[in-house]
Protein backbone atom coordinates (compact mmCIF):
# COMPACT_ATOMS: atom_id res chain seq x y z
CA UNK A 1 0.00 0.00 0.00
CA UNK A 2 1.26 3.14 -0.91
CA UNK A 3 -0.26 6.71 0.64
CA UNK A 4 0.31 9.83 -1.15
CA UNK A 5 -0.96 13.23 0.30
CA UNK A 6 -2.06 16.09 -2.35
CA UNK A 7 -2.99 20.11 -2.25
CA UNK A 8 -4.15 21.20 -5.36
CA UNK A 9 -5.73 24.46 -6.12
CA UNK A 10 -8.87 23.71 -8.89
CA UNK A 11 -6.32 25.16 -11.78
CA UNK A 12 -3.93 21.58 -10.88
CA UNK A 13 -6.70 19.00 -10.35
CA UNK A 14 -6.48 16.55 -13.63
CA UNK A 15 -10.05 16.03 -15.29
CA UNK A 16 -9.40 12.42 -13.70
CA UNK A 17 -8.96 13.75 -10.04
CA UNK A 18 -12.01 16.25 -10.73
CA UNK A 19 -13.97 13.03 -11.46
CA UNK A 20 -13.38 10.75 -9.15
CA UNK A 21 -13.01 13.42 -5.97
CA UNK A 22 -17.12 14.38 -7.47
CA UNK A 23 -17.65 10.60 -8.23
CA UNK A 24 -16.63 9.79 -4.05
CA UNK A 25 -18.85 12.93 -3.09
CA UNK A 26 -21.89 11.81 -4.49
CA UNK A 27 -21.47 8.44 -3.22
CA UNK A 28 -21.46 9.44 0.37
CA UNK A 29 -22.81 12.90 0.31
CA UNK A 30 -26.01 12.14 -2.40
CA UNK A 31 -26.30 8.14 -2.30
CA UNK A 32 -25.16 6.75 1.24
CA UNK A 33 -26.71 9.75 3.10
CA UNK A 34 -29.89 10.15 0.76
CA UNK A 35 -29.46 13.82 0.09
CA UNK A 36 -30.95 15.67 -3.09
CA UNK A 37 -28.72 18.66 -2.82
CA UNK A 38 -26.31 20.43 -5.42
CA UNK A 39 -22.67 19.31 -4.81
CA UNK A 40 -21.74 21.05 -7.79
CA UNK A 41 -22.17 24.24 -6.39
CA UNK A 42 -19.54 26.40 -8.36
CA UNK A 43 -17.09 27.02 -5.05
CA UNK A 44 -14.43 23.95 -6.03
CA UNK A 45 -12.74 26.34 -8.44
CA UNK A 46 -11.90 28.88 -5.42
CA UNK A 47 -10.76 25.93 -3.06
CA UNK A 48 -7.46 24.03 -2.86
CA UNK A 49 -8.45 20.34 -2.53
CA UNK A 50 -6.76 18.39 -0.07
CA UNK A 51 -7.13 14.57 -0.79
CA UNK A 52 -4.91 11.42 -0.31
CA UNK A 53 -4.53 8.37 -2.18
CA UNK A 54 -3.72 4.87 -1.90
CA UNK A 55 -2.42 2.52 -4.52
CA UNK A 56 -3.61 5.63 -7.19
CA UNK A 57 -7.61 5.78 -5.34
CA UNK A 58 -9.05 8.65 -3.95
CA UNK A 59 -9.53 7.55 -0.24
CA UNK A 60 -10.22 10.53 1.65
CA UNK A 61 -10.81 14.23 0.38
CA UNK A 62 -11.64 17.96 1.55
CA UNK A 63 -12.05 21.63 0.32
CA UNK A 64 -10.69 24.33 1.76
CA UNK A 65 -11.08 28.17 1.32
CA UNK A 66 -9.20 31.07 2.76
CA UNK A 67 -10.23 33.66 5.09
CA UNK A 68 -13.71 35.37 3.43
CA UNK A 69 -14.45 32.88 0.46
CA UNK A 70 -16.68 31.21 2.12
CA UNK A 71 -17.08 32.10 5.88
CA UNK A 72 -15.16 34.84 7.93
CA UNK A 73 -12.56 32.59 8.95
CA UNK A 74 -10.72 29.91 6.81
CA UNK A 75 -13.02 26.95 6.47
CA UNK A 76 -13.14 23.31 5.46
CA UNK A 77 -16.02 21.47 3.97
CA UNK A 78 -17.05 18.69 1.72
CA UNK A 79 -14.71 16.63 3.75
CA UNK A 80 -15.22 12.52 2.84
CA UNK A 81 -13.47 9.68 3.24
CA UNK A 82 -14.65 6.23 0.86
CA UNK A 83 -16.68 3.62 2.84
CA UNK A 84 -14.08 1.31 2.21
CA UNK A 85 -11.41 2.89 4.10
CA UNK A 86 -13.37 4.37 7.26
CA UNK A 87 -11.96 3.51 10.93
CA UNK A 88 -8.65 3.53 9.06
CA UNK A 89 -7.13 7.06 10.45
CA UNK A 90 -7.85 8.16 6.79
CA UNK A 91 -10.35 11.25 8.14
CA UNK A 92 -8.18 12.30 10.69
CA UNK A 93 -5.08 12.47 8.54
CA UNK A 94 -7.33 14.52 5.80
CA UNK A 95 -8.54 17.34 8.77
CA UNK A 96 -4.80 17.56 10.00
CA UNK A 97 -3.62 17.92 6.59
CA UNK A 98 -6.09 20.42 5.83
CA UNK A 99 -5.34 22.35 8.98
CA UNK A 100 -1.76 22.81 8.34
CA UNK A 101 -3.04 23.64 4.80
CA UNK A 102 -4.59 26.49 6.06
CA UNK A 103 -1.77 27.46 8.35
CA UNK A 104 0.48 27.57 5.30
CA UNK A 105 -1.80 28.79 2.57
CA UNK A 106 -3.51 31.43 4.44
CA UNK A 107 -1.26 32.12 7.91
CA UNK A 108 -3.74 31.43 10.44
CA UNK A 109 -4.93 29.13 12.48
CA UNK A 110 -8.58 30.19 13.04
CA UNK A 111 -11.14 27.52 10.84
CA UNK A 112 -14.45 27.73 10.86
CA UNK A 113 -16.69 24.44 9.72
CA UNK A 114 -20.29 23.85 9.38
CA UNK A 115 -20.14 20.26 10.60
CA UNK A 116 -22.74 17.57 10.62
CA UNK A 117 -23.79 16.83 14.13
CA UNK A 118 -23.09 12.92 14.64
CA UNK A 119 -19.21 14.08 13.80
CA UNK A 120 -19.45 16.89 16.48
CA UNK A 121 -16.99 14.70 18.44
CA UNK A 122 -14.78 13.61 15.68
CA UNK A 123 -14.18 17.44 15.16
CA UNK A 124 -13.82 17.80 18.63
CA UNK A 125 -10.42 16.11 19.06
CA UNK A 126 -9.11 18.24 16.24
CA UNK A 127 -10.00 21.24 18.93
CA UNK A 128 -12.66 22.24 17.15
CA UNK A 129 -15.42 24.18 19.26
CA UNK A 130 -19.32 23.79 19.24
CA UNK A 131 -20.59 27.61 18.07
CA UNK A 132 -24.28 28.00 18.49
CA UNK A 133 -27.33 26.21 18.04
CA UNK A 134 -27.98 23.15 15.34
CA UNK A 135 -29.28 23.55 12.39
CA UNK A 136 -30.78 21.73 8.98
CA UNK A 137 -28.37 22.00 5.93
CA UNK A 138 -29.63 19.74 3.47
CA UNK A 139 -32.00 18.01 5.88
CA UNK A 140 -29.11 17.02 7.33
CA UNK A 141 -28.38 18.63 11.16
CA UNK A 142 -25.21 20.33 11.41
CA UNK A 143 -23.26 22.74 13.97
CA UNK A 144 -20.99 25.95 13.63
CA UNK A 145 -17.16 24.23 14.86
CA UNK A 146 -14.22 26.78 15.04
CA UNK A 147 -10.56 26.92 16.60
């Protein structure tokens, strides 16, 4: 097994990275969690994509945006990691890579997520932060996170 870790701003993404990182979204986000929403949604072209790989698959992925693209503070969202490789590390190696993405990209260390609630604790030992109340996205609940 071989791991590789990537940053890519949209610009860098091959049409064959494009497809399968939307392929693995639409799996989880669309099919597994039974959610009619747009994941196209015309923001991947301002994000850097954060995604590893093993043995040349996409196994775990996330978007991130600097300070005011998409909240007031950096932010990271769409983050997945394929059914096949959950309870494998590969989600917490995908937020710390994003978070020292951030650091470097963007000099701060201040992230802002809109997180769905049954991961409030997975976020949690990445010292992310409840902020406010829940709330539907998607039908789905979610929470405000920062650190």
């Amino acid at each position: 097994m071989k791991i590789e870790f990537f940053n890519k701003a949209y610009s860098e993404l091959s049409k064959d990275e494009l497809y399968e990182i939307l392929q693995l979204r639409a799996q989880v986000f669309v099919v597994e969690q039974d959610c009619v929403y747009q994941d196209v949604d015309g923001k991947d072209s301002i994000a850097n994509h954060i995604f590893i790989k093993e043995d040349e698959i996409i196994i775990g992925y996330a978007r991130i945006f600097g300070p005011g693209d998409y909240f007031k503070y950096a932010s990271i969202g769409r983050v997945v990691v394929h059914p096949d490789h959950r309870g494998q590390n590969s989600g917490n190696i995908v937020i710390n890579l994003c978070v020292k993405a951030i650091y470097d990209l963007y000099g701060t260390e201040d992230v802002q997520i809109s997180a769905q609630n049954h991961l409030k604790k997975f976020y949690e030992r990445h010292g992310f932060e409840k902020r406010g109340k829940i709330y539907l996205e998607d039908g789905i609940k979610h929470i405000s996170m920062k650190i």
